[in-house]
C-alpha atoms as a PDB file:
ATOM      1  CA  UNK A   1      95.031  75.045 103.827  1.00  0.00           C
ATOM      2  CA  UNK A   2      92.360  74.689 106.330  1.00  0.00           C
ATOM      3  CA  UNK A   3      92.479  72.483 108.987  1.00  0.00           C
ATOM      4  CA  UNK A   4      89.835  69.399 108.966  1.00  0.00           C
ATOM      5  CA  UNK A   5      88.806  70.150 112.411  1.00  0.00           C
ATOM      6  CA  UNK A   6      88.019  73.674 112.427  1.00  0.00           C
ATOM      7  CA  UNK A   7      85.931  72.750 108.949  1.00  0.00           C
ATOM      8  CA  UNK A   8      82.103  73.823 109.519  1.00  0.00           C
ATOM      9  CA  UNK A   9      78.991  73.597 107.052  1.00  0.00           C
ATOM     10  CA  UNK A  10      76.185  76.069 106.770  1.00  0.00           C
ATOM     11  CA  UNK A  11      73.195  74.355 107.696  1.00  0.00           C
ATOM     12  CA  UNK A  12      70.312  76.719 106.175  1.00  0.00           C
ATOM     13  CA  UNK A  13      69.634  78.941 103.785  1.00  0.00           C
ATOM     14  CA  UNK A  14      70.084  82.043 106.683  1.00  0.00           C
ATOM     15  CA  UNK A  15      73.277  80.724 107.273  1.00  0.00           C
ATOM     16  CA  UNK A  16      74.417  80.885 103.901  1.00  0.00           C
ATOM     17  CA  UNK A  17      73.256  84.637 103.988  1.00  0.00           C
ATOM     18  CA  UNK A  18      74.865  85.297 107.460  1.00  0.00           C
ATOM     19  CA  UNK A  19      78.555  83.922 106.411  1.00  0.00           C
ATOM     20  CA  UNK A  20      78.356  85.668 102.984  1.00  0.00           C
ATOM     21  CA  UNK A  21      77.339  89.001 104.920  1.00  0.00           C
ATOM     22  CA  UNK A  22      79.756  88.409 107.295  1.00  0.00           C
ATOM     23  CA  UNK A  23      82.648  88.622 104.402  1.00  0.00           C
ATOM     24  CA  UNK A  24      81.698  92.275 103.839  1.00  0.00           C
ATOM     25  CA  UNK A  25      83.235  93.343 106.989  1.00  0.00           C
ATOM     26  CA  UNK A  26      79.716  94.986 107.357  1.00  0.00           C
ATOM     27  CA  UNK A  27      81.465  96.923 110.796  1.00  0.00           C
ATOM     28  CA  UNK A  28      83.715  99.158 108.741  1.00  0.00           C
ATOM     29  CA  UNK A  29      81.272 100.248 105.773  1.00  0.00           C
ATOM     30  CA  UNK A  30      79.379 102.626 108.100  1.00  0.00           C
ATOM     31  CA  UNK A  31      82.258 105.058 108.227  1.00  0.00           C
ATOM     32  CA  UNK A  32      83.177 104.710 104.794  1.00  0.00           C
ATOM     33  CA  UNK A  33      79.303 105.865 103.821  1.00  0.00           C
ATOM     34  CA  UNK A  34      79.330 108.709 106.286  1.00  0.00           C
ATOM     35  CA  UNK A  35      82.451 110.678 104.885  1.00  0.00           C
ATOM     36  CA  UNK A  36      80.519 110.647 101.231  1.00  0.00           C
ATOM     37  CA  UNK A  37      77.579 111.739 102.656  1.00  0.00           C
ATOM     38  CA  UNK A  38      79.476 114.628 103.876  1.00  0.00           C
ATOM     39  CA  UNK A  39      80.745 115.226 100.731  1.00  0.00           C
ATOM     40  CA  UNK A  40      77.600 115.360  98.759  1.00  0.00           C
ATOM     41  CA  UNK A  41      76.142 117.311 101.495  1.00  0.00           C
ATOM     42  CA  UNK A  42      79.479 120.231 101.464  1.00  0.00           C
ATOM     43  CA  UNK A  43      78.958 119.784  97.409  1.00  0.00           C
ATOM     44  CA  UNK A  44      75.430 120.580  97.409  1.00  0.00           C
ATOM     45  CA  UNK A  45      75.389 123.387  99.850  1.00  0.00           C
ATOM     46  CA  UNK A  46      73.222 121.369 102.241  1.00  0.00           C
ATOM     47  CA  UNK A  47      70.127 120.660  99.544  1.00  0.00           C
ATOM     48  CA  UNK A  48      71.634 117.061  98.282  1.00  0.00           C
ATOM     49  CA  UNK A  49      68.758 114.841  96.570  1.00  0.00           C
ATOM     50  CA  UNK A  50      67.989 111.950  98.249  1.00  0.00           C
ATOM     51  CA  UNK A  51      67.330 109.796  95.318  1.00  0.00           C
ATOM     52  CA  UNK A  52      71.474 110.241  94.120  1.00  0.00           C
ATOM     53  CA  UNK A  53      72.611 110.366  97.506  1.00  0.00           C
ATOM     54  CA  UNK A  54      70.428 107.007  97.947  1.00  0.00           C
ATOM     55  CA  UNK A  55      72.123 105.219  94.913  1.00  0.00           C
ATOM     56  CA  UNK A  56      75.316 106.744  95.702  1.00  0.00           C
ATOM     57  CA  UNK A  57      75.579 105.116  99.157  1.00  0.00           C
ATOM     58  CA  UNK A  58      74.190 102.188  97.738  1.00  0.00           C
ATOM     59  CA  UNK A  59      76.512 102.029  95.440  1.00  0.00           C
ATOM     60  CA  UNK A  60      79.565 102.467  97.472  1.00  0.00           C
ATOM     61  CA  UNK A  61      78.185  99.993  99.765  1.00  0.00           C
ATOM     62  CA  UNK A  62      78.640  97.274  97.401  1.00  0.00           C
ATOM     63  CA  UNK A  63      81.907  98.667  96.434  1.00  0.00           C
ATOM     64  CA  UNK A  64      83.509  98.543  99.944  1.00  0.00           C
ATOM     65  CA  UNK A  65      82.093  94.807 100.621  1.00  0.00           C
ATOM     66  CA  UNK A  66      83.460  93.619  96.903  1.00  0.00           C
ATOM     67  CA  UNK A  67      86.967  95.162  97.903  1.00  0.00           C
ATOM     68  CA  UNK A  68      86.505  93.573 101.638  1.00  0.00           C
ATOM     69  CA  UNK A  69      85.468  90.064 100.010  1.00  0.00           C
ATOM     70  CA  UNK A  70      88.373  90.072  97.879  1.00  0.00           C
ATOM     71  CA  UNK A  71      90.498  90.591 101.387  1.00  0.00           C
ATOM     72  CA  UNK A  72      89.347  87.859 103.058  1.00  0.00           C
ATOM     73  CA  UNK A  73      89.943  85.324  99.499  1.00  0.00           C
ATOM     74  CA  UNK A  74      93.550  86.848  99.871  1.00  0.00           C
ATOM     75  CA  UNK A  75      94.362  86.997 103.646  1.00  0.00           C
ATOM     76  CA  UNK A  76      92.845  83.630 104.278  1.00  0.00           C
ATOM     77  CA  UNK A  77      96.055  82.462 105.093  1.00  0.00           C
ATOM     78  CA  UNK A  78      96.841  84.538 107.733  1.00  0.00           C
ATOM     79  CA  UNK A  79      93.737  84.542 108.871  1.00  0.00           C
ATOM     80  CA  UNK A  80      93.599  80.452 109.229  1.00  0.00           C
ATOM     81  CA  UNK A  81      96.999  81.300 111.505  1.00  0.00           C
ATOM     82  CA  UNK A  82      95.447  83.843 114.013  1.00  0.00           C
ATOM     83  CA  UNK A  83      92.676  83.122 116.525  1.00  0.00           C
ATOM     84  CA  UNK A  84      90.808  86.157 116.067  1.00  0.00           C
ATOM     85  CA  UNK A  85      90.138  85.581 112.712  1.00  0.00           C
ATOM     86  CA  UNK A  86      90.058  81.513 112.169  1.00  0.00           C
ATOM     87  CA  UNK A  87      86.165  81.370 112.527  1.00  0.00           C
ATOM     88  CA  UNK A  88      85.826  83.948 109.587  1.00  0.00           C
ATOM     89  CA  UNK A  89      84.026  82.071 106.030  1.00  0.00           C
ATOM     90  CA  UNK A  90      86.784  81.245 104.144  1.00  0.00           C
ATOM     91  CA  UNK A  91      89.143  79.650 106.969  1.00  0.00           C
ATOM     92  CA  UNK A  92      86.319  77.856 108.982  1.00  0.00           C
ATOM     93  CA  UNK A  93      85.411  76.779 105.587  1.00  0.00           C
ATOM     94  CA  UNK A  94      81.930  77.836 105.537  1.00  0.00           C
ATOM     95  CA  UNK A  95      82.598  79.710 102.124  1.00  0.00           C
ATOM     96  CA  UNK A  96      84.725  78.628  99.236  1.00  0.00           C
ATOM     97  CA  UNK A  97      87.066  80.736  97.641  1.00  0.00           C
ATOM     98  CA  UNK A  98      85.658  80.465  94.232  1.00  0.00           C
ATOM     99  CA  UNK A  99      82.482  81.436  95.383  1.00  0.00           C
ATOM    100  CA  UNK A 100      83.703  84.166  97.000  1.00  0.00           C
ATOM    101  CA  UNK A 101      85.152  85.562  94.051  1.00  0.00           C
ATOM    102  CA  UNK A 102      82.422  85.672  92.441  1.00  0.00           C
ATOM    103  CA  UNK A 103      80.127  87.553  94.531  1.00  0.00           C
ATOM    104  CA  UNK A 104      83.066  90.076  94.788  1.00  0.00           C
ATOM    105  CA  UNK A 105      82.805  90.347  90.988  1.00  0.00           C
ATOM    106  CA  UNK A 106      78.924  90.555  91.471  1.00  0.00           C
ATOM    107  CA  UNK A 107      79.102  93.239  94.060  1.00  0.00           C
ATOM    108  CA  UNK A 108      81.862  95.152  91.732  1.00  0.00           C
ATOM    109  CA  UNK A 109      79.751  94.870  88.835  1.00  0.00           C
ATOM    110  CA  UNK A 110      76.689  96.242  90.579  1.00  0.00           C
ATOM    111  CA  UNK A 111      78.052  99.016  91.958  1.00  0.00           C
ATOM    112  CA  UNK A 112      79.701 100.298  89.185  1.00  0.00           C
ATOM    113  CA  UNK A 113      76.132  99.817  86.674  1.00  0.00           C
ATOM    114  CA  UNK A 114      74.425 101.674  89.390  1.00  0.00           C
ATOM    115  CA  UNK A 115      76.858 104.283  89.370  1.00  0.00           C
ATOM    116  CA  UNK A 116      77.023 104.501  85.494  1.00  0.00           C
ATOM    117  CA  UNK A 117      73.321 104.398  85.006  1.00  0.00           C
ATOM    118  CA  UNK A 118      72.109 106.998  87.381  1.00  0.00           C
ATOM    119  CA  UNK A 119      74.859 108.898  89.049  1.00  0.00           C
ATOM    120  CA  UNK A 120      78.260 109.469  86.163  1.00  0.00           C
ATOM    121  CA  UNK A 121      80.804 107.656  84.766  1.00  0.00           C
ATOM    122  CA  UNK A 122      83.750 109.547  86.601  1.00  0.00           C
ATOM    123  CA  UNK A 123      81.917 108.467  90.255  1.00  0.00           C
ATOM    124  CA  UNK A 124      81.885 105.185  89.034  1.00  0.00           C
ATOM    125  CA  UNK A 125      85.367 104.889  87.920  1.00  0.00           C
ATOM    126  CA  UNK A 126      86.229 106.421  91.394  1.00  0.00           C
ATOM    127  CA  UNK A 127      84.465 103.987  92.983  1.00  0.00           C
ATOM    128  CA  UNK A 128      86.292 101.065  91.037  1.00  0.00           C
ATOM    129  CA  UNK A 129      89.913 102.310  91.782  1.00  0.00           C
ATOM    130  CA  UNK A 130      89.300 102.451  95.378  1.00  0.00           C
ATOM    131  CA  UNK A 131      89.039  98.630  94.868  1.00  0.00           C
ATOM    132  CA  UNK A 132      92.085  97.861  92.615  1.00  0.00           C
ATOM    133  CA  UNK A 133      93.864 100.781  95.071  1.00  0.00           C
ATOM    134  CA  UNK A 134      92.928  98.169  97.906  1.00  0.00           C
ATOM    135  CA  UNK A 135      93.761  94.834  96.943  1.00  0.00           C
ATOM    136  CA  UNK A 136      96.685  95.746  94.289  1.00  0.00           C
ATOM    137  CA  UNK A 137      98.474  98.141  96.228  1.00  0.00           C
ATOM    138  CA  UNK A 138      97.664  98.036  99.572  1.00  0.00           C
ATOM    139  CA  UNK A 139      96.592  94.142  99.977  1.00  0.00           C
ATOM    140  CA  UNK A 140      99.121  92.884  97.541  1.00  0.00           C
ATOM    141  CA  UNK A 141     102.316  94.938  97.905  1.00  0.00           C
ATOM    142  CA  UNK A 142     102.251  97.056 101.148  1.00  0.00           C
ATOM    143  CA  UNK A 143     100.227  95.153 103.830  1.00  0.00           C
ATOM    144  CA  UNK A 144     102.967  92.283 103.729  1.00  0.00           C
ATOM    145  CA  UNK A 145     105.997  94.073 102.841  1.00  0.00           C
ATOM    146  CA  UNK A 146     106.484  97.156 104.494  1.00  0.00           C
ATOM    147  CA  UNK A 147     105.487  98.710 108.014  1.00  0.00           C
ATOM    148  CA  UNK A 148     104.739 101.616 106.047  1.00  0.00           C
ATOM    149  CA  UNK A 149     101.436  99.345 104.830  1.00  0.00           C
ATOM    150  CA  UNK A 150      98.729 101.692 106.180  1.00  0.00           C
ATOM    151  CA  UNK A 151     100.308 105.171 105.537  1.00  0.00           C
ATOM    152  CA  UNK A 152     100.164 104.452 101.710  1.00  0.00           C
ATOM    153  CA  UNK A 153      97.230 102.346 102.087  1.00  0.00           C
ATOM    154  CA  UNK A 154      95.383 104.650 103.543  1.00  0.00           C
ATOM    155  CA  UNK A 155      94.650 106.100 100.371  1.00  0.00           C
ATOM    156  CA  UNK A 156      91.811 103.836  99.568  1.00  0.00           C
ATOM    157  CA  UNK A 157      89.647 104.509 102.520  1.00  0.00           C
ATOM    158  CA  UNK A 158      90.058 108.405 101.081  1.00  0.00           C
ATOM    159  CA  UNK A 159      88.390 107.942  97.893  1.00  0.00           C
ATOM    160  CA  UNK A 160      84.539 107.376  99.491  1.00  0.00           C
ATOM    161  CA  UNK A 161      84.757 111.651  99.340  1.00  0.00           C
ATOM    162  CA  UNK A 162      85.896 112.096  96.166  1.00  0.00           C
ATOM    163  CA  UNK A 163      83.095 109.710  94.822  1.00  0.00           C
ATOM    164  CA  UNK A 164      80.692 111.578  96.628  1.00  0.00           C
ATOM    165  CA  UNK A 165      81.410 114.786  95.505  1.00  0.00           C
ATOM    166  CA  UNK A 166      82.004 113.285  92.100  1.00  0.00           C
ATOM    167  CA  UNK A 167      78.261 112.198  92.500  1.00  0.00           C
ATOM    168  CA  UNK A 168      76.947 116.003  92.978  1.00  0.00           C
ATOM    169  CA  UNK A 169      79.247 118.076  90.245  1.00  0.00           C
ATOM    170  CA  UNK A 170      80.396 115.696  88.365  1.00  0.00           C
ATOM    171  CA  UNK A 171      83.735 116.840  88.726  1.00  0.00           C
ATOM    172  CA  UNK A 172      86.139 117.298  91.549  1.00  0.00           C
ATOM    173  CA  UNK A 173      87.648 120.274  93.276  1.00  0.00           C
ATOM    174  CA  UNK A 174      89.880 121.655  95.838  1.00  0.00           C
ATOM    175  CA  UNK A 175      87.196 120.720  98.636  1.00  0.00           C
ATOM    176  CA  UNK A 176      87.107 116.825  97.869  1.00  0.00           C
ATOM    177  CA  UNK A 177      90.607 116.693  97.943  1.00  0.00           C
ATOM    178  CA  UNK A 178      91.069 118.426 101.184  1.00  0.00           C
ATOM    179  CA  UNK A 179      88.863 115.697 102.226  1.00  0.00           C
ATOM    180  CA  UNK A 180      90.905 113.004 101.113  1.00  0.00           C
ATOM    181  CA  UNK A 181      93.673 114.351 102.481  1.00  0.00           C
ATOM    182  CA  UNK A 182      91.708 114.612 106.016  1.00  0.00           C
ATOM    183  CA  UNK A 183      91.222 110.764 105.920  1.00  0.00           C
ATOM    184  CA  UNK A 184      94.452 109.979 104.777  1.00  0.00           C
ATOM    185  CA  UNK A 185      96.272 111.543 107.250  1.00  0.00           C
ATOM    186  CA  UNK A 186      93.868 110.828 109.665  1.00  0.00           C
ATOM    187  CA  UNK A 187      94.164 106.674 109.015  1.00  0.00           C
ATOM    188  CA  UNK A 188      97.785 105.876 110.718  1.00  0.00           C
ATOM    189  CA  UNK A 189      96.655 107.290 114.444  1.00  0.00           C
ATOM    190  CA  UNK A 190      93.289 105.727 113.851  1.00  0.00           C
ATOM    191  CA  UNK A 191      94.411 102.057 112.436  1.00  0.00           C
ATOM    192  CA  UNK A 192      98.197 102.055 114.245  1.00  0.00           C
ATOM    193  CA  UNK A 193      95.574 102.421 117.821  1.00  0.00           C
ATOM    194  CA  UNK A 194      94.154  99.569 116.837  1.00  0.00           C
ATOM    195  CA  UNK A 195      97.537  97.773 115.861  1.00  0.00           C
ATOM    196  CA  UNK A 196      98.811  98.262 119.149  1.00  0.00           C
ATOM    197  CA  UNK A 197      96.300  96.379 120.540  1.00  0.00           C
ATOM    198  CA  UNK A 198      96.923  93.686 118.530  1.00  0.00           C
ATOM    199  CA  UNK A 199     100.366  93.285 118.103  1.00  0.00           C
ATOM    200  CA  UNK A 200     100.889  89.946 118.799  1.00  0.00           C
ATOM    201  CA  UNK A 201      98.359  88.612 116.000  1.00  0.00           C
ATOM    202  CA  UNK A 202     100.201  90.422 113.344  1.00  0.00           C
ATOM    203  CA  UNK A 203     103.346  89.170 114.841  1.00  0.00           C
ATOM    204  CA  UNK A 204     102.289  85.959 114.277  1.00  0.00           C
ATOM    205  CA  UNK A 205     101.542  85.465 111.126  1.00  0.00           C
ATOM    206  CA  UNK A 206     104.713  87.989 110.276  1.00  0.00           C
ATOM    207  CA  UNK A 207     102.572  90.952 108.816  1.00  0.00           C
ATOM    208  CA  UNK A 208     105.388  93.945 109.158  1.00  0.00           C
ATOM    209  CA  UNK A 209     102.523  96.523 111.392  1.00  0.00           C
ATOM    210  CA  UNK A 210     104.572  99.469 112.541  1.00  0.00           C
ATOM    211  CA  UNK A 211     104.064  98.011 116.343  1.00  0.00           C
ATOM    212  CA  UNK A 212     105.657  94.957 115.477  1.00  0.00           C
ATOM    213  CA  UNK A 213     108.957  96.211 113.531  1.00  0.00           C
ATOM    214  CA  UNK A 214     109.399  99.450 115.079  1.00  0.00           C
ATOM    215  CA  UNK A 215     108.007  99.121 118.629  1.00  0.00           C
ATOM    216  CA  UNK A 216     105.195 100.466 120.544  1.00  0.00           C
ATOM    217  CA  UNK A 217     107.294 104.294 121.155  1.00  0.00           C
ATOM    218  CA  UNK A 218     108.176 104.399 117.674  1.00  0.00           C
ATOM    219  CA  UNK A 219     104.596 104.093 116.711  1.00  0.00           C
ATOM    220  CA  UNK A 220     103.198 105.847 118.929  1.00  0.00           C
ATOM    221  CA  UNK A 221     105.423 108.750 118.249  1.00  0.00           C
ATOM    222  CA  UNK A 222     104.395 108.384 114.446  1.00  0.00           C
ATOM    223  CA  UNK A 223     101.127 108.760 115.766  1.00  0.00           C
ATOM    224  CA  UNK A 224     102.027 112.153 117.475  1.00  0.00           C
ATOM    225  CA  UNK A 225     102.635 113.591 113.939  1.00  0.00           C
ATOM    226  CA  UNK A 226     100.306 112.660 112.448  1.00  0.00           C
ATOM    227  CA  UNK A 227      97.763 113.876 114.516  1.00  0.00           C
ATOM    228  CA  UNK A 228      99.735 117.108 114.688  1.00  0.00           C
ATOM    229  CA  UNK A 229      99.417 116.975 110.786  1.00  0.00           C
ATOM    230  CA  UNK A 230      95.904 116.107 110.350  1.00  0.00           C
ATOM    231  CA  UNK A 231      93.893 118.927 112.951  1.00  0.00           C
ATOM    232  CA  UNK A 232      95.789 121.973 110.873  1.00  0.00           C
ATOM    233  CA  UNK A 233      94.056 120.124 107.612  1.00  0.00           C
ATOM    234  CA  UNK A 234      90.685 119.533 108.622  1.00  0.00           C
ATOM    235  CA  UNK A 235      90.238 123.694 108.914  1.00  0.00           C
ATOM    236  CA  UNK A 236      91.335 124.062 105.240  1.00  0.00           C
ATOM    237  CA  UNK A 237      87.869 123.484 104.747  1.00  0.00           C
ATOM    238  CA  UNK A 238      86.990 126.694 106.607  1.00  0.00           C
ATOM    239  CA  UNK A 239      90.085 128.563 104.840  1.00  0.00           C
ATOM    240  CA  UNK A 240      91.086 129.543 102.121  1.00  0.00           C
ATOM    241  CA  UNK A 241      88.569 127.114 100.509  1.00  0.00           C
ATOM    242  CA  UNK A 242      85.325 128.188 102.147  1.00  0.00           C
ATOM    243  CA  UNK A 243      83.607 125.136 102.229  1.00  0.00           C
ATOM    244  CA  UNK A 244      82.767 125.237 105.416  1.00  0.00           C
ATOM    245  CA  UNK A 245      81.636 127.918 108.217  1.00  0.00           C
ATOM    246  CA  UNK A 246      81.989 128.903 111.408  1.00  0.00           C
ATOM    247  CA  UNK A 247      79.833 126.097 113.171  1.00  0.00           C
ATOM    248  CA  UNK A 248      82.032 123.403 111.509  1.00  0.00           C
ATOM    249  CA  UNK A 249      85.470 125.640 112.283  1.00  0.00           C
ATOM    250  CA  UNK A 250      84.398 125.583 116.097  1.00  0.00           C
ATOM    251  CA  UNK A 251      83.307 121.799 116.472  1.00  0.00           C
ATOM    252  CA  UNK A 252      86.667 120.923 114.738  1.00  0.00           C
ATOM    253  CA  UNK A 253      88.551 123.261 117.359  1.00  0.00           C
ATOM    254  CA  UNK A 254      87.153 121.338 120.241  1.00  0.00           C
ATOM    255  CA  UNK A 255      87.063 117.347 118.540  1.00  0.00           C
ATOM    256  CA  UNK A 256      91.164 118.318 117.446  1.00  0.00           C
ATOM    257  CA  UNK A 257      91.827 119.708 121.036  1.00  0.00           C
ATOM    258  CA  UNK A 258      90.250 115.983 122.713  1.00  0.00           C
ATOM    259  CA  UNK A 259      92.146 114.316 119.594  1.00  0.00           C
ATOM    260  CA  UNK A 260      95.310 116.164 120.237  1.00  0.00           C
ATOM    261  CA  UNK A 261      94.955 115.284 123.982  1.00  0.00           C
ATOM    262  CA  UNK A 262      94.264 111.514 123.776  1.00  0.00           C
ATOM    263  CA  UNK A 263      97.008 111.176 121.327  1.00  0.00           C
ATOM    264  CA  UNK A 264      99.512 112.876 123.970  1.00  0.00           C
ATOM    265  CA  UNK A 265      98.531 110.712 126.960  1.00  0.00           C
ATOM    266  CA  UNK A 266      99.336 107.703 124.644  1.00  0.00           C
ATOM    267  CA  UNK A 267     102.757 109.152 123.825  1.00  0.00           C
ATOM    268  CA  UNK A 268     103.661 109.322 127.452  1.00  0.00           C
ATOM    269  CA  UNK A 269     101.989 105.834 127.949  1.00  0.00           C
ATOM    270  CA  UNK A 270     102.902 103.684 124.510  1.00  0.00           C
ATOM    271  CA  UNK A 271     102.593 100.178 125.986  1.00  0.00           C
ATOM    272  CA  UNK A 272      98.960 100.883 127.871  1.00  0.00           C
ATOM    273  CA  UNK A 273      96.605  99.195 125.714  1.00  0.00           C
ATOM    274  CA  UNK A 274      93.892 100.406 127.377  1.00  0.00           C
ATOM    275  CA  UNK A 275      94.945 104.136 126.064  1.00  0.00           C
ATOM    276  CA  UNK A 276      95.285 102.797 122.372  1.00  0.00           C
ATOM    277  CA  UNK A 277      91.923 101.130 122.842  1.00  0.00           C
ATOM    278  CA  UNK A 278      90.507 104.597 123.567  1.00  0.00           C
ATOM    279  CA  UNK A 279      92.192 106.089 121.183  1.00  0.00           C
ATOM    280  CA  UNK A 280      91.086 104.084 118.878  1.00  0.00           C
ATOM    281  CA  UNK A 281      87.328 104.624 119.623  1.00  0.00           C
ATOM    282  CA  UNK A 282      87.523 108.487 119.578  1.00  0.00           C
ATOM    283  CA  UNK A 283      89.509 108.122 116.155  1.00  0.00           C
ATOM    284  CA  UNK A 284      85.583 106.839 114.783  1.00  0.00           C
ATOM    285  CA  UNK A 285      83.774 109.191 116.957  1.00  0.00           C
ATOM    286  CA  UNK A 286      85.983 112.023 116.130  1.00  0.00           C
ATOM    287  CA  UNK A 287      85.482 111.063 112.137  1.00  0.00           C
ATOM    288  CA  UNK A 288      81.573 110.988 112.011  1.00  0.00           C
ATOM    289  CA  UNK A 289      81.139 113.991 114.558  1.00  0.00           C
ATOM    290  CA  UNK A 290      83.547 115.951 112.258  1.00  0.00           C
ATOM    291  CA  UNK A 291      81.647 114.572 109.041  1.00  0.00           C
ATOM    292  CA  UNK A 292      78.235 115.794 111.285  1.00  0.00           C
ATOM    293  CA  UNK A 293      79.650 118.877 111.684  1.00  0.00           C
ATOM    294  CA  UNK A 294      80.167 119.000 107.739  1.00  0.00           C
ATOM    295  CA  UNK A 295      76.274 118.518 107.335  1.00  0.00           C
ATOM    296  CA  UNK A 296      74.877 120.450 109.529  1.00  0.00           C
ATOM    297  CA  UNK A 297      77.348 123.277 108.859  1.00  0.00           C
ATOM    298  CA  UNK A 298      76.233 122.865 105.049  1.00  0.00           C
ATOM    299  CA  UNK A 299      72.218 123.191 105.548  1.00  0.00           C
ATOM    300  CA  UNK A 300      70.560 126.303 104.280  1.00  0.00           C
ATOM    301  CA  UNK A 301      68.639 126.885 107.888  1.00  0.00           C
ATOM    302  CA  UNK A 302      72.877 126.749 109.678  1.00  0.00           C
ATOM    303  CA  UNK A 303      73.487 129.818 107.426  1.00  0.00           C
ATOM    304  CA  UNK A 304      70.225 131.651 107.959  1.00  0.00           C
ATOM    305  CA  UNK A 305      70.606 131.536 111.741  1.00  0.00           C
ATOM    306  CA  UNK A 306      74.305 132.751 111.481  1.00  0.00           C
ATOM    307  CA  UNK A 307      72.893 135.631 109.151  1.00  0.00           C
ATOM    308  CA  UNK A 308      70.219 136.466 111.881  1.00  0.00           C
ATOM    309  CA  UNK A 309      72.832 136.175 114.579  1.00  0.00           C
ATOM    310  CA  UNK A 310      75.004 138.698 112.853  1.00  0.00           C
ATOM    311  CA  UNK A 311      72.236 141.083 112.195  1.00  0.00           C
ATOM    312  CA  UNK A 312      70.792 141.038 115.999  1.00  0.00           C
ATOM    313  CA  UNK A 313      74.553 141.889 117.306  1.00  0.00           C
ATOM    314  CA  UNK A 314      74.977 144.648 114.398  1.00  0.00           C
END
């Protein structure tokens, strides 16, 4: 129910745009696009055309803002309760819930035509269970049930890979999975940084975070381990399945070793915010510098300089 006082109107046509942009969660598409770039990049051994990677990240753009639409329709209770998100569409009632449906259908239906007419069926399909993945499983039954939520959850922000690489072969391999993998394990220290800073608004509208029914140490221990768990996986990549090269293996090193770090200085420190907060913000950083590092390590002109390097020292 939404309260007659926080009710608002768009005024203008840009305003109409603006509110039904705004219930894409436009913020967290970016790093969703960047780890299946990667992928088509590893896939491709650095020579990825730009006219599938094009309609591949247009495609999974409107795939991520259907499944983030669909959020908001279902979370617009809780997010009527909290502050931070009352102004959002739905609860301010700028947007109906009707409507909102159906542009998540629209967006759904789009990205899955573009995927089927110019990319492959299996990408497409890919791209269509990340969306049921989010708002069936992890929407439906975790995020309100269990503090476990994002751990399981997680699994839908690791698909964006396997749809990339999906885009390139046409089928998937070891090297996509290790990549899903990477994100999934890398999700609870990035999202439960963030949950510590917020605590109290999922306490309020009773959403079971792991900061709210564990406590701050418990989570941040969790953190610890998963961290620990996620470094050893991103050099998989390296070996035994030779994806990856030496330029991406060192980068890695160092981004694990600040990762590592930052999540230790939280563990001795679980109720500073101000460390979560930065943990938080290297989780992203450490994400698209390690998906960089996947690119560049990929490109034809990387290997030919490692080949001349090896030949002047021999």
């Amino acid at each position: 129910m939404i309260g007659t006082d926080l009710v608002r109107r768009n005024e203008n046509l840009l305003q109409v745009v603006r509110s039904y942009y705004q219930l894409t969660k436009p913020r967290i598409i970016p790093l969703l696009l960047i780890t299946t770039a990667a992928s088509m990049w590893m896939a491709s051994k650095g020579e990825v055309d730009s006219f599938k990677l094009f309609i591949t990240l247009l495609g999974g753009t409107l795939a991520a803002a259907s499944a983030q639409v669909m959020n908001c329709i279902y979370d617009r209770d809780i997010d009527y309760e909290m502050l931070r998100t009352r102004t959002r569409p739905i609860p301010s009632g700028r947007v109906q819930s009707s409507h909102a449906l159906i542009f998540a259908v629209v967006l759904a239906v789009m990205s899955f035509s573009l995927f089927l007419l110019y990319i492959n069926l299996l990408s497409g399909l890919l791209a269509m269970s990340g969306i049921v993945f989010y708002m069936l499983v992890y929407t439906h039954f975790l995020k309100r049930n269990t503090p476990q939520n994002i751990v399981i959850g997680g699994a839908a922000g690791s698909i964006p890979p396997l749809v990339g690489w999906a885009a390139v072969t046409g089928d998937l391999s070891w090297a996509p999975w290790i990549l899903f993998a990477i994100i999934f394990l890398w999700t609870p220290p990035h999202f439960w940084a963030l949950a510590l800073m917020i605590k109290d608004d999922y306490a309020q509208v009773n959403v079971p975070m792991m900061p709210v029914i564990e406590g701050e140490e418990s989570t941040v221990r969790q953190i610890w381990w998963y961290t620990l768990l996620v470094i050893p996986c991103t050099f998989l990549l390296v070996y035994p399945v030779g994806v990856s090269g030496w330029l991406y293996g060192v980068i890695a090193v160092l981004l694990g070793a600040i990762f590592i770090k930052k999540t230790w200085l939280l563990k001795q420190n679980p109720f500073d915010k101000d460390m979560a907060k930065s943990l938080f913000k290297f989780s992203i950083l450490y994400l698209m510098l390690l998906c960089t590092a996947m690119v560049v390590d990929s490109l034809p002109l990387t290997r030919e300089v490692f080949m001349a390097m090896i030949n002047f020292v021999s």
